[in-house]
Each structure stands twice: as C-alpha cells, then as structure tokens.
Protein backbone atom coordinates (compact mmCIF):
# COMPACT_ATOMS: atom_id res chain seq x y z
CA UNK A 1 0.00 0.00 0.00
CA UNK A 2 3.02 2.27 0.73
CA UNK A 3 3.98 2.15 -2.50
CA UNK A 4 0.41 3.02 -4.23
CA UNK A 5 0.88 6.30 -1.86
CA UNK A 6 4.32 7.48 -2.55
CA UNK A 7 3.38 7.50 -6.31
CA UNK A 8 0.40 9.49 -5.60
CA UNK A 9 2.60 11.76 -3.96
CA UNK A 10 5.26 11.86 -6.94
CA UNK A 11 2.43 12.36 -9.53
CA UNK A 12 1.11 15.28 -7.50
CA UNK A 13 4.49 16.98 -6.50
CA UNK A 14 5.03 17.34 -10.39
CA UNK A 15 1.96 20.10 -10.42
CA UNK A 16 2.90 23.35 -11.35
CA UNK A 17 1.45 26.16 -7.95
CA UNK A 18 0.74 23.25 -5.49
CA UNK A 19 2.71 22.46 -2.37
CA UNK A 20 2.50 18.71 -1.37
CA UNK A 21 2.75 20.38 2.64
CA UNK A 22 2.50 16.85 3.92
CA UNK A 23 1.39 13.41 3.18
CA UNK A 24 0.90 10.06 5.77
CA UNK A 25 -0.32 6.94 5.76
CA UNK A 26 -0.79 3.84 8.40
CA UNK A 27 -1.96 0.32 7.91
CA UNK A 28 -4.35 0.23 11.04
CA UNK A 29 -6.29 3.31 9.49
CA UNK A 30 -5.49 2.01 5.83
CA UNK A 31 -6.20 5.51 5.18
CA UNK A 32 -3.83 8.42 3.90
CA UNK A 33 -3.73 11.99 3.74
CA UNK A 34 -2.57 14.36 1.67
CA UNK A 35 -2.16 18.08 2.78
CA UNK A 36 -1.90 20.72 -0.65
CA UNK A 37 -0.86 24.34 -0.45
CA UNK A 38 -1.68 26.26 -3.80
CA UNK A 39 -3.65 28.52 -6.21
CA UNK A 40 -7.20 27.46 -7.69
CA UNK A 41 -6.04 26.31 -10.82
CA UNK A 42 -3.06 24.13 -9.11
CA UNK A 43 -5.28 22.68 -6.41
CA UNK A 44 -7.80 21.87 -9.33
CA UNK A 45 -5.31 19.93 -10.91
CA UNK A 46 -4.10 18.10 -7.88
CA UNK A 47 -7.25 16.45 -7.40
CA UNK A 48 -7.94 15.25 -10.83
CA UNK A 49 -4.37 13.45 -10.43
CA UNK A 50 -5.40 12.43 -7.41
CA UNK A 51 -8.86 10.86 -8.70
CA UNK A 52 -6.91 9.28 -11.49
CA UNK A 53 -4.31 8.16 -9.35
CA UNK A 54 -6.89 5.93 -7.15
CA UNK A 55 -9.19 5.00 -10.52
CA UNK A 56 -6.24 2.81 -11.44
CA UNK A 57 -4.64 1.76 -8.13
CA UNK A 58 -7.37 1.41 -5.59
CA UNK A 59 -10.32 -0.93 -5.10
CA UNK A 60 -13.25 0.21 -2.22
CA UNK A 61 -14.40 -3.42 -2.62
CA UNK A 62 -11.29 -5.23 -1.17
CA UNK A 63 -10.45 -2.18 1.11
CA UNK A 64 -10.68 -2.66 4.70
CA UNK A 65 -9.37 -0.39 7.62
CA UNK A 66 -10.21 1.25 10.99
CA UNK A 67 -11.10 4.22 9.97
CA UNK A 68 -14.77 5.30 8.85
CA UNK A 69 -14.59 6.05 4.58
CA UNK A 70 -16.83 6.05 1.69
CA UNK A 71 -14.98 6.42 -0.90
CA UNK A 72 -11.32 6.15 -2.43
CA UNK A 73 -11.05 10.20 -2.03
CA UNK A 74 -12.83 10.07 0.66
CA UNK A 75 -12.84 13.74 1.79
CA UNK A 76 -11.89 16.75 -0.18
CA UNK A 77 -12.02 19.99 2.25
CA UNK A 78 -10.94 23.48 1.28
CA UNK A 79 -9.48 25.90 4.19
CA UNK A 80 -9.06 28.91 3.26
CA UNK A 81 -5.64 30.70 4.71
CA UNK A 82 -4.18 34.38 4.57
CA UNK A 83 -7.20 36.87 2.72
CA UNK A 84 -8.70 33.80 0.97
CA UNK A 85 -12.51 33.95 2.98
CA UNK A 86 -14.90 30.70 3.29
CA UNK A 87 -17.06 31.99 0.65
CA UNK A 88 -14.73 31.89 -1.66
CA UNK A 89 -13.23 28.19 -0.67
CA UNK A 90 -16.71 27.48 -1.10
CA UNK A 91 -17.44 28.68 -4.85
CA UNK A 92 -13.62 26.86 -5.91
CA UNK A 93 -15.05 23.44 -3.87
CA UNK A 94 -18.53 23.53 -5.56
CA UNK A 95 -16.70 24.06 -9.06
CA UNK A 96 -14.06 20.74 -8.79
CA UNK A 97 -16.85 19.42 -6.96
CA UNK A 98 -18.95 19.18 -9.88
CA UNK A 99 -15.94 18.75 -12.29
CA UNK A 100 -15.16 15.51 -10.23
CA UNK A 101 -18.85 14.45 -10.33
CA UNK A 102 -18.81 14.42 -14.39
CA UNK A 103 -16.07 13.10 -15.22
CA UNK A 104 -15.57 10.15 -13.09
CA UNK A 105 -19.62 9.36 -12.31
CA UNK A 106 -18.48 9.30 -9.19
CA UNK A 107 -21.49 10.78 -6.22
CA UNK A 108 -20.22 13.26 -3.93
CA UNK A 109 -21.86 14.47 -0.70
CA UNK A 110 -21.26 18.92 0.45
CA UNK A 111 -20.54 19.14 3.64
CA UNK A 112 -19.32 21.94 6.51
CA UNK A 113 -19.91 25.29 5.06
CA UNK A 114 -20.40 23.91 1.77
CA UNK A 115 -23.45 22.01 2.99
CA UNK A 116 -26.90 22.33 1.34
CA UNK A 117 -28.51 20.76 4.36
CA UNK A 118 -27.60 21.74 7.73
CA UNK A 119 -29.05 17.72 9.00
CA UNK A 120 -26.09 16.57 6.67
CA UNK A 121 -23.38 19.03 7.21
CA UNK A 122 -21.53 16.84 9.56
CA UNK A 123 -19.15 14.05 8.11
CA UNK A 124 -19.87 11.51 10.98
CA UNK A 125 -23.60 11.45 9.21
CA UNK A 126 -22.46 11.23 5.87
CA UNK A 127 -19.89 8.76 6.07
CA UNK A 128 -22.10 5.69 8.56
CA UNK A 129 -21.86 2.74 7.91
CA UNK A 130 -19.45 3.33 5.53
CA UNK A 131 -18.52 2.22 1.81
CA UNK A 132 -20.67 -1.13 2.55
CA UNK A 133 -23.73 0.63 3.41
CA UNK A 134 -23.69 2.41 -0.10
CA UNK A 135 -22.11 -0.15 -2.04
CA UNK A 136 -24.74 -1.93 -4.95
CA UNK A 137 -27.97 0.54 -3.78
CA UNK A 138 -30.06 3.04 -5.02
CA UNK A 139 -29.00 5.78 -3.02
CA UNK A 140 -32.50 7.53 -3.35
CA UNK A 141 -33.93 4.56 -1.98
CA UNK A 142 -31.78 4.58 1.10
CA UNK A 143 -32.72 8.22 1.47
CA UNK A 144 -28.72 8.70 1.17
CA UNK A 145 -29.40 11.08 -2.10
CA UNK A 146 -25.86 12.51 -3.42
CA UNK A 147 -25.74 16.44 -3.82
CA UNK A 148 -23.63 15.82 -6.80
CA UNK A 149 -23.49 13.14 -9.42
CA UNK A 150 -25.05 9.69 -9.83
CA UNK A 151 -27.59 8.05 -7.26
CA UNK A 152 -25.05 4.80 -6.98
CA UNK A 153 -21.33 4.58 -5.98
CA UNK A 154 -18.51 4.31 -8.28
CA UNK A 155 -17.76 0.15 -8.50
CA UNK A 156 -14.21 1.20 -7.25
CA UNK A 157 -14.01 4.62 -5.99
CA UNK A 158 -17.27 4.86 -4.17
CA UNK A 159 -18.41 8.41 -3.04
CA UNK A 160 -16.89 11.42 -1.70
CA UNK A 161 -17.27 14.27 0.70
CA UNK A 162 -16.56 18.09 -0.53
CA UNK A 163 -16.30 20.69 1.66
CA UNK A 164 -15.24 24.26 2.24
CA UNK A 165 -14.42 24.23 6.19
CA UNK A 166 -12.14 25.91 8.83
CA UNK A 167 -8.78 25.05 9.76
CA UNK A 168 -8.94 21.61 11.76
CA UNK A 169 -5.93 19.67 13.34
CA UNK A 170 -6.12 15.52 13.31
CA UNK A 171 -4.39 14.89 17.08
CA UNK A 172 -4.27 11.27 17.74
CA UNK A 173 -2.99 9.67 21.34
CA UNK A 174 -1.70 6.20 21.69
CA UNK A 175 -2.08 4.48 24.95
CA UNK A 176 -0.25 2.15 26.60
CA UNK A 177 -2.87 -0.67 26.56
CA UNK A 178 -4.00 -3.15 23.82
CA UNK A 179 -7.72 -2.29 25.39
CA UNK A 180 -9.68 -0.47 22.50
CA UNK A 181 -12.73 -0.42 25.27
CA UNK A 182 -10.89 1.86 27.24
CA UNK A 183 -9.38 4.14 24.44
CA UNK A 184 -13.30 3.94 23.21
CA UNK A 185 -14.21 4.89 27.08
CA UNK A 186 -11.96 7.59 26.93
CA UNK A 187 -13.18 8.85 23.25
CA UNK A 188 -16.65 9.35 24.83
CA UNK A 189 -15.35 11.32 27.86
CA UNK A 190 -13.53 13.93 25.34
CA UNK A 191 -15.77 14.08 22.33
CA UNK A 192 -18.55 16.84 22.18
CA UNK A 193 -21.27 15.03 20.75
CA UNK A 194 -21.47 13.12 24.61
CA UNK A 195 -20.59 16.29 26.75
CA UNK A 196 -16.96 16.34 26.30
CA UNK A 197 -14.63 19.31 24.68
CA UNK A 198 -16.05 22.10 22.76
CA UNK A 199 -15.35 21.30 18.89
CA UNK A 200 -13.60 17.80 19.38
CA UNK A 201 -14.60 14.49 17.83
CA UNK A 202 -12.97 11.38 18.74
CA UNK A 203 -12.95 7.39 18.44
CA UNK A 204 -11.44 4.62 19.87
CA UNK A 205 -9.26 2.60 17.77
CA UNK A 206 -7.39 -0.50 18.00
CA UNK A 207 -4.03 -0.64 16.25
CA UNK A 208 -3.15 -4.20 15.42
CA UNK A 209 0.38 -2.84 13.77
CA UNK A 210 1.61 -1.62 17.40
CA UNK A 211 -0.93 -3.81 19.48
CA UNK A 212 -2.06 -0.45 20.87
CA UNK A 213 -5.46 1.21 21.71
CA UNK A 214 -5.56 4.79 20.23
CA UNK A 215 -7.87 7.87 20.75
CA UNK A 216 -8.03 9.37 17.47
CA UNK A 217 -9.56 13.33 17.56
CA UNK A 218 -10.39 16.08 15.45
CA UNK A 219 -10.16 19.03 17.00
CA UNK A 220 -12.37 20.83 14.70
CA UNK A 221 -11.32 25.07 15.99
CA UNK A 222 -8.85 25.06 18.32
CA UNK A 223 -10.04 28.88 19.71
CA UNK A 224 -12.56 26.30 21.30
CA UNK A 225 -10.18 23.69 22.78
CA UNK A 226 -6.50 23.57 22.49
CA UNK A 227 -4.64 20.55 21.34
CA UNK A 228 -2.68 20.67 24.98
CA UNK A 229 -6.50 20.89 26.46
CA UNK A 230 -7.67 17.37 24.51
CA UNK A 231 -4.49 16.07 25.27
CA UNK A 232 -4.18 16.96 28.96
CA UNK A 233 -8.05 15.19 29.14
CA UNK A 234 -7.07 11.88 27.24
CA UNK A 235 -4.15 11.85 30.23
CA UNK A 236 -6.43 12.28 32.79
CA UNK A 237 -8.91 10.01 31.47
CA UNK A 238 -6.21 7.34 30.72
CA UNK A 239 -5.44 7.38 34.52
CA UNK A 240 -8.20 6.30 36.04
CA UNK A 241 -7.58 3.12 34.16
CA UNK A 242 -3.87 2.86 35.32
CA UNK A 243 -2.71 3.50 32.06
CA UNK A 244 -0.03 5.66 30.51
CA UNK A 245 0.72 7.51 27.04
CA UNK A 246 3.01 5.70 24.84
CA UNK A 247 2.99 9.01 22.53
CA UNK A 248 0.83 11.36 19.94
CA UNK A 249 0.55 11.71 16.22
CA UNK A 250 -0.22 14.87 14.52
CA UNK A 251 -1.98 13.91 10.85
CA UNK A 252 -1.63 16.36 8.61
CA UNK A 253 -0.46 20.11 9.00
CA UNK A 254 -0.84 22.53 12.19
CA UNK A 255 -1.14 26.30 12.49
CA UNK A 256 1.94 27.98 14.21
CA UNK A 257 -0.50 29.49 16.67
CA UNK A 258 -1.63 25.91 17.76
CA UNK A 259 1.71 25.18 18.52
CA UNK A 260 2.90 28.05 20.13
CA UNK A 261 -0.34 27.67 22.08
CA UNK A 262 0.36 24.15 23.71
CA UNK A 263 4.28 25.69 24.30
CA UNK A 264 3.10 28.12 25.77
CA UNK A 265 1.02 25.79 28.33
CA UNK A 266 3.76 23.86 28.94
CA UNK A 267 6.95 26.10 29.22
CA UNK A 268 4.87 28.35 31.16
CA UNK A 269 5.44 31.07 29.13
CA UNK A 270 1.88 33.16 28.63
CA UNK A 271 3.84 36.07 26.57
CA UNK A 272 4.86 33.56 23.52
CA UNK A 273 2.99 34.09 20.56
CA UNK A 274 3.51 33.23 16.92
CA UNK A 275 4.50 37.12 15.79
CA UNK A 276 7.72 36.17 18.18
CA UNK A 277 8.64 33.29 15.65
CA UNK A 278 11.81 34.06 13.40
CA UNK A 279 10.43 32.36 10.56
CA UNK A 280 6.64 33.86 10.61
CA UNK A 281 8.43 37.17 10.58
CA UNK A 282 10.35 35.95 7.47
CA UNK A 283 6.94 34.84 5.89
CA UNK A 284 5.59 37.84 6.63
CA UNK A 285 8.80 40.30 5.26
CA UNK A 286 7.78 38.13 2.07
CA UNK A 287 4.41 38.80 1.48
C-alpha cells in the first residue's frame, strides 16, 4: 500500500502552484492523507491526479481499515488561509466538486460550510456505515441522495465528501494498553457530541500494527479547545484506568499558533505568541 501512496505523492508533486505540505499513511487506518498548499487552478489539478491516481490503483471493494470512509477520495475539504474567505473556498469546492462528479460518475456528498442541508453538514452522518452501506444501492432509496453526481457509488471509488471548512488539526494519542474499550471509554469522555470538549470528535481505535489502543480526535477550531487541552483530558482520562501515554501523532499540517499555544502551556510562558517566531516574521517580510 506504501507504495500506491508514494506515487500518488510523486504524480502530485510534479503540479505546477501546489505544495505537497505533507502526506501520511498507516496500515491500522489504511487511510492516507494528503495536505496541498496552492492557487485554484493548481489545487484543481491536484485532485484530478489524485482521482486518477486511485481509478487505477485502488479498489473500495477489497479495502478494509479502521477508519470510517466512503470512498477512495474520501474527503476533499478546502481551508481557506491568509485573505482567501470561506465563501470563496466554497465557490472553488462547488466548481471541482462538480468537475469531479462528471467526469468520473463518481457521487459526492457537500458538507461543513459547503453544505446544502444543515441535517447533513456533519461528516460523521455522511460517512455511517461506511462504503458497505452504499455499495450496490439506489442511493434515493436509502434516502442517502448525493448532492452531486449519480444516485449509486462508483464500483471502485465509491463516493466522496466536498467541503469548504475551517482550519482543523487531526491529534491522535496512543495508549499504553491493547484495550480499545478503554481508548473507546476515553473517546466518549472527550468528544462533544457526549458532553466532552467544545469542537472535538474522537474514536477509539485499535491498532493491530503496534498492538495499541488509540484515541483518534479532530479538533475541529482550536479557539474552542487547544490541542494541549484534549491532550491533557485523554491523560487524565487514561489514569483512572492505570494506564499511561506511549505518545501522539499529529496527521496532517498545524497552524503555528496551535503550537505556540500548547508551548506556551507547557513552558509556562503566557507572553509567547507566533508574531515572536523568526520564521513567521520571514513569511511575513515576504508577502
């Protein structure tokens, strides 16, 4: 599988305007991610490789893995950065959107600020049950209606979420237990949706690779809770069951003011913020 990725990666690092930022992939998961930096007509680009990329390499029908997924892209979101505003992530995700819809058949679902229906603006909604609850139905009949393209899933790519949305940081903590029950224990403590952190979602997930239970979070605005503040609870939580953090995974890019945040916290040092970085101030001299 490693290899199918790092020639996505090669194919997409060719692309004139785009930035391949970051890219990772695990076997638990069996699910990558690919973080682009770029221009409309670059990022536009990137995805069609992308989509082509996976039409020859990837099956949904023999794909298994941890993580919830519809589709071979599974989720597309678009964050916009510096003077780029939501509305206008939102027109360029609408317009590959559709692109992607016709020209690989394949049915895609809006969702965050992209959303045409606020009861389906959440990817948790969109995505149950999965590729296998899609797979060989009439999605009309299954009241699972795609906002874009056909009413049944690509044979091999399945379906895919769009969205414009804010920035969000994928903040994973591995425990030192093969128990998934407590990580899953622990995922209910800190997730919102049961009365946990503001703006976090969370699972608990079992990694086979490592014989490790994980939490696995999206912290979905971190002006609501810090990554140091989800982290700090998984601890706590972890302790009441006598166990320990073996260490945490960041998936995918940060803001510097996230991490100057959680330094901050823990060198004790409430004056530090990201203006005081050398290489934002370099950035900046740039602009």
């Amino acid at each position: 599988m490693i290899y199918v990725v790092i020639s996505i990666a090669d194919n997409i690092k060719k692309i004139k305007d785009v930035n391949l930022l970051d890219y990772s992939s695990d076997v638990d998961h069996n699910r990558s991610v690919f973080t682009l930096l770029g221009q409309a007509e670059g990022l536009k680009e990137a995805i069609r490789v992308l989509y082509d990329s996976c039409l020859q390499r990837i099956d949904m029908r023999k794909h298994t893995g941890a993580h919830p997924r519809i589709g071979a892209v599974d989720v597309v979101p678009f964050v916009p950065i510096l003077e780029t505003t939501m509305d206008e992530a939102d027109l360029l995700c609408k317009s590959v959107a559709r692109h992607i819809a016709e020209k690989y058949d394949v049915p895609i679902y809006l969702y965050g600020h992209s959303a045409k229906d606020k009861d389906r603006s959440e990817l948790p909604t969109l995505r149950k049950g999965g590729f296998e609850a899609l797979q060989d139905k009439d999605l009309l009949s299954i009241d699972r209606a795609p906002d874009l393209g056909p009413n049944f899933v690509h044979p091999t790519l399945g379906a895919s979420c769009f969205g414009a949305r804010g920035p969000l940081v994928a903040f994973n903590v591995i425990l030192r237990t093969n128990d998934v029950e407590i990580a899953k224990r622990i995922a209910a403590k800190v997730r919102n949706s049961s009365g946990g952190l503001r703006c976090v979602k969370a699972l608990g997930i079992y990694l086979a690779s490592q014989d490790k239970a994980q939490v696995s979070m999206n912290l979905t605005d971190t002006r609501m809770t810090s990554v140091y503040t989800a982290f700090e609870m998984v601890k706590m939580e972890a302790l009441r069951y006598g166990v320990g953090i073996e260490k945490s995974e960041l998936i995918g890019a940060i803001s510097l003011e996230s991490i100057c945040d959680s330094l901050s916290y823990y060198l004790q040092l409430p004056e530090l913020k990201a203006d005081r970085v050398i290489e934002r101030g370099i950035v900046d001299l740039l602009k």
